[in-house]
N, C-alpha and C. Protein backbone atom coordinates (compact mmCIF):
# COMPACT_ATOMS: atom_id res chain seq x y z
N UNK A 1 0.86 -1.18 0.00
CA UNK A 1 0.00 0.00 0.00
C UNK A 1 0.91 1.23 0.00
N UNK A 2 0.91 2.30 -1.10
CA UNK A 2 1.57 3.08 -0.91
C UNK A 2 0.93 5.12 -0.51
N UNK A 3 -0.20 4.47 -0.74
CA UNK A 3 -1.27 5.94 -0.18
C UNK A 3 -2.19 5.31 -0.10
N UNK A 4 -3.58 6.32 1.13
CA UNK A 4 -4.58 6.20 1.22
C UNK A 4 -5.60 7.22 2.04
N UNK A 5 -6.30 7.52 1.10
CA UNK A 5 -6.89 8.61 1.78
C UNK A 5 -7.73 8.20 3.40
N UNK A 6 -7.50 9.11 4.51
CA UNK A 6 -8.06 8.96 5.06
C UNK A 6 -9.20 10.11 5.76
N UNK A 7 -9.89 9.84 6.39
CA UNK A 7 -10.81 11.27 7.09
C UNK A 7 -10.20 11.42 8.69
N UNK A 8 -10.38 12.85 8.90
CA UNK A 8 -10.62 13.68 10.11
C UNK A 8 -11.65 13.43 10.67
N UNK A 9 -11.81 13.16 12.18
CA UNK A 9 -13.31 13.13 12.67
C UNK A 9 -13.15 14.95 13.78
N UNK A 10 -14.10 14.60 13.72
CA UNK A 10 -14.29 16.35 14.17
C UNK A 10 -13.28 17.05 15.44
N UNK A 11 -12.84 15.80 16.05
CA UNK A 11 -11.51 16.32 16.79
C UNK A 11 -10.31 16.19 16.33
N UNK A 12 -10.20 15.66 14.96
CA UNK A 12 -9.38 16.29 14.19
C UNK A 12 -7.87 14.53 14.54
N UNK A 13 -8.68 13.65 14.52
CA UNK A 13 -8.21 12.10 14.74
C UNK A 13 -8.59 11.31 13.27
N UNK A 14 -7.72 10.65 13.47
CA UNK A 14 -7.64 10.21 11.81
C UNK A 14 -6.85 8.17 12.54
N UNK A 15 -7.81 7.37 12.01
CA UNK A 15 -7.60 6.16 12.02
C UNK A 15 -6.31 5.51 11.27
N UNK A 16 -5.64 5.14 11.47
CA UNK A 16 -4.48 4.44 10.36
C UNK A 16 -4.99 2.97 9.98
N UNK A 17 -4.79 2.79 8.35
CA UNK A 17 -5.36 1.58 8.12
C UNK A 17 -4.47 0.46 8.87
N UNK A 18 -5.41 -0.33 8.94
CA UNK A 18 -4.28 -1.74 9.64
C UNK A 18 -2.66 -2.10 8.79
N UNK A 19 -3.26 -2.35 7.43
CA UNK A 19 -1.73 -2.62 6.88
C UNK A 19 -0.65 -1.79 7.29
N UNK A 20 -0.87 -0.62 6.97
CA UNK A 20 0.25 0.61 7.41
C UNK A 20 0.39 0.16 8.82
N UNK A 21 -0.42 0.33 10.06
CA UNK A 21 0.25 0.17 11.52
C UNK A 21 1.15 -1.33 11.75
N UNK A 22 0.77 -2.27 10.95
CA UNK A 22 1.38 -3.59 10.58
C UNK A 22 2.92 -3.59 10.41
N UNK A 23 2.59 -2.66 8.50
CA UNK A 23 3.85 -2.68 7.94
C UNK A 23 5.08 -2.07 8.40
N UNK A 24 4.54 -0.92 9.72
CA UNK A 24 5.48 0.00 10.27
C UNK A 24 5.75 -0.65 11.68
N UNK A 25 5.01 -1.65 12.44
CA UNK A 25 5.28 -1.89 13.13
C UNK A 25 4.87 -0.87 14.30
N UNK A 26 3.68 0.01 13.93
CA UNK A 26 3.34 1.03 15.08
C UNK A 26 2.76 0.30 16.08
N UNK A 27 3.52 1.07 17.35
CA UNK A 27 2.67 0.79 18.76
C UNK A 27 1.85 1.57 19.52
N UNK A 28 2.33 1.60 20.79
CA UNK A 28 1.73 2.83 21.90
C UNK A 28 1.86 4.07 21.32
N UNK A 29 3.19 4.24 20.33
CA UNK A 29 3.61 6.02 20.37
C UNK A 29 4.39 5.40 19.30
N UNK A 30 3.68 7.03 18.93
CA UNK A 30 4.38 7.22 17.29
C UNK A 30 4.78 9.02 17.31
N UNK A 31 5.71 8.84 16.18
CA UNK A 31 6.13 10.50 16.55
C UNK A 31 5.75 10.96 14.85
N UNK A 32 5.27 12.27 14.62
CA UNK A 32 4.93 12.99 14.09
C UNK A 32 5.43 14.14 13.55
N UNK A 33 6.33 14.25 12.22
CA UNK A 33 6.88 15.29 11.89
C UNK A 33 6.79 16.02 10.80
N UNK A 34 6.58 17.16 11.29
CA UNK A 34 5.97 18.03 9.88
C UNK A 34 7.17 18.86 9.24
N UNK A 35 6.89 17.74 8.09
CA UNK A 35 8.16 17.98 6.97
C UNK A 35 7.69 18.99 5.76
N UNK A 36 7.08 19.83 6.34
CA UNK A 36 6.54 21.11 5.26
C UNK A 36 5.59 21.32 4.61
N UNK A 37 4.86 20.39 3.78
CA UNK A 37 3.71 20.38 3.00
C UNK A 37 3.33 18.73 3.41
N UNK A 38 3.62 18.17 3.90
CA UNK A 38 3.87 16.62 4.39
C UNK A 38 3.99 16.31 5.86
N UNK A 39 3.56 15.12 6.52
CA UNK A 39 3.94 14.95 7.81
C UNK A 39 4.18 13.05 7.53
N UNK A 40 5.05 13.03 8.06
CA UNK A 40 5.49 11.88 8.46
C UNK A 40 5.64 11.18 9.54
N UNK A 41 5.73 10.01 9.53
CA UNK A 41 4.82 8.97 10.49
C UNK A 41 5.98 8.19 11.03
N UNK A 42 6.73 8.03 12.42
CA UNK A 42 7.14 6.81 12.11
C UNK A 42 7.27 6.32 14.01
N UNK A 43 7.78 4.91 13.89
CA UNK A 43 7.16 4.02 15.23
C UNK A 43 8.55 4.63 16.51
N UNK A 44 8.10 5.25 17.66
CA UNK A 44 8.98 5.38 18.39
C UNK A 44 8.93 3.70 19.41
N UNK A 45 10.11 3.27 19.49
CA UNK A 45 10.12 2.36 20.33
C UNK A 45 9.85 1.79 21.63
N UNK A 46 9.11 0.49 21.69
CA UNK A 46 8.49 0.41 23.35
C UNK A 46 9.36 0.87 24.35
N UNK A 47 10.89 0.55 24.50
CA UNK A 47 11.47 0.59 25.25
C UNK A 47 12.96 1.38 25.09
N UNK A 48 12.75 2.68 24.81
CA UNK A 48 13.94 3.58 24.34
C UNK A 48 15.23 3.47 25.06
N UNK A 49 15.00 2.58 26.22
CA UNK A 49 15.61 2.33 27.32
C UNK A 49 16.98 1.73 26.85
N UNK A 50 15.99 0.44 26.16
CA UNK A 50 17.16 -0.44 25.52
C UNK A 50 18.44 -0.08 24.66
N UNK A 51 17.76 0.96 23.69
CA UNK A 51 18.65 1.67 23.11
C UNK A 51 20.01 1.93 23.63
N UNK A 52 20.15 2.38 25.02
CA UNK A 52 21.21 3.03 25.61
C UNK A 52 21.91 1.81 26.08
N UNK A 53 21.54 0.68 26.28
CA UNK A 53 22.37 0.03 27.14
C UNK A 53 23.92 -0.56 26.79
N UNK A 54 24.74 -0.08 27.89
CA UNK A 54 26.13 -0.39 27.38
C UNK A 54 26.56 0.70 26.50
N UNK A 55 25.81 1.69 26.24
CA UNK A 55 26.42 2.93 25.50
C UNK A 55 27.18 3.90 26.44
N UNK A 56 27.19 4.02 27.68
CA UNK A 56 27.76 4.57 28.84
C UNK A 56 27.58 4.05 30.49
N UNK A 57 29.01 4.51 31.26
CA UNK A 57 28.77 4.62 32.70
C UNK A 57 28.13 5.75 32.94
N UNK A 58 27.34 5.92 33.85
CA UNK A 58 26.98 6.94 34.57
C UNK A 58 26.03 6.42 36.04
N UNK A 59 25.93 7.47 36.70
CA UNK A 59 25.61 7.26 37.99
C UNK A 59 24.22 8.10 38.25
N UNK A 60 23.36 8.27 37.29
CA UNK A 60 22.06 8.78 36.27
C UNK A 60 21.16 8.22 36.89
N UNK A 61 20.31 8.69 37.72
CA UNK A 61 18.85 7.32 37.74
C UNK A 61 18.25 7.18 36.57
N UNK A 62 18.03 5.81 36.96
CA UNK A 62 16.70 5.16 35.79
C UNK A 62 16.13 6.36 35.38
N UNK A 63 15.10 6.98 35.98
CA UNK A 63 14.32 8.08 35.54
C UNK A 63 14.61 8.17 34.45
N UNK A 64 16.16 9.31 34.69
CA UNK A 64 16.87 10.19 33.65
C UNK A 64 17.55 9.58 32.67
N UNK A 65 17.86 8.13 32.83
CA UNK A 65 18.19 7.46 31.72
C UNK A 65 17.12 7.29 30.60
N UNK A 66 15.83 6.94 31.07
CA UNK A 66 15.24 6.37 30.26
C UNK A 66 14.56 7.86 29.54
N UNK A 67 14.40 9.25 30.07
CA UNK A 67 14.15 10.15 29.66
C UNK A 67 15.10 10.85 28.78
N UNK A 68 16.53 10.34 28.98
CA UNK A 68 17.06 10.85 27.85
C UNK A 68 17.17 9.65 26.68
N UNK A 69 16.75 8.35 26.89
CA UNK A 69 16.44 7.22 26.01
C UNK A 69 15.39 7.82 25.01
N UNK A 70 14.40 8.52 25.75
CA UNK A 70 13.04 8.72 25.07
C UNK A 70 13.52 9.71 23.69
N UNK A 71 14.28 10.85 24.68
CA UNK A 71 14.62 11.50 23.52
C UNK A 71 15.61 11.92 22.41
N UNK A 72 16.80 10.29 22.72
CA UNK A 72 17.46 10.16 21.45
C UNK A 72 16.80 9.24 20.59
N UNK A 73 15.44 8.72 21.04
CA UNK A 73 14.94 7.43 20.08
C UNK A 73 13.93 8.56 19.18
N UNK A 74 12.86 9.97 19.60
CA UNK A 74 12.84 10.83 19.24
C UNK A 74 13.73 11.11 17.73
N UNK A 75 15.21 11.78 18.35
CA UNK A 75 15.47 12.33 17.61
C UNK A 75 16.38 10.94 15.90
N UNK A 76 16.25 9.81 16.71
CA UNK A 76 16.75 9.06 15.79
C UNK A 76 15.74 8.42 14.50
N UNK A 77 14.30 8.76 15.16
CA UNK A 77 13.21 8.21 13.65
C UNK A 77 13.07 9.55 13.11
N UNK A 78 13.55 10.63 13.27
CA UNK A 78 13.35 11.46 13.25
C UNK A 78 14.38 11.99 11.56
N UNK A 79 15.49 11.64 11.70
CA UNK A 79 16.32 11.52 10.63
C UNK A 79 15.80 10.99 9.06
């Protein structure tokens, strides 16, 4: 499937067909970027957490690890 129109419902929510959430592998959270006349779609990961592991020491709580997990996985579908 490479387009498909879809509708707005009056709060302004728009359904994704199944194939697409399939083919992308979307979950809980997806990130949204408006590339000018276009917005693009793509799957942020369950566990951004994972991303980091073994990428550094630090003495960071969880919290702040996984909050700066969130937002290099952010800025990496993002590319």
């Amino acid at each position: 499937m490479s387009g498909v129109i879809v509708t707005m419902d009056k709060k302004n929510r728009v359904a994704l067909p199944k194939e697409i959430v399939e083919k992308l592998g979307l979950k809980d959270k997806i990130l949204l970027v408006d590339l000018g006349d276009h917005i693009g779609i793509y799957p942020v990961p369950r566990d951004p957490f994972e991303k980091l592991h073994g990428s550094f020491n630090t003495e960071k709580t969880f919290k702040e690890l996984r909050k700066k997990a969130e937002e290099l996985a952010i800025e990496e579908v993002a590319r």
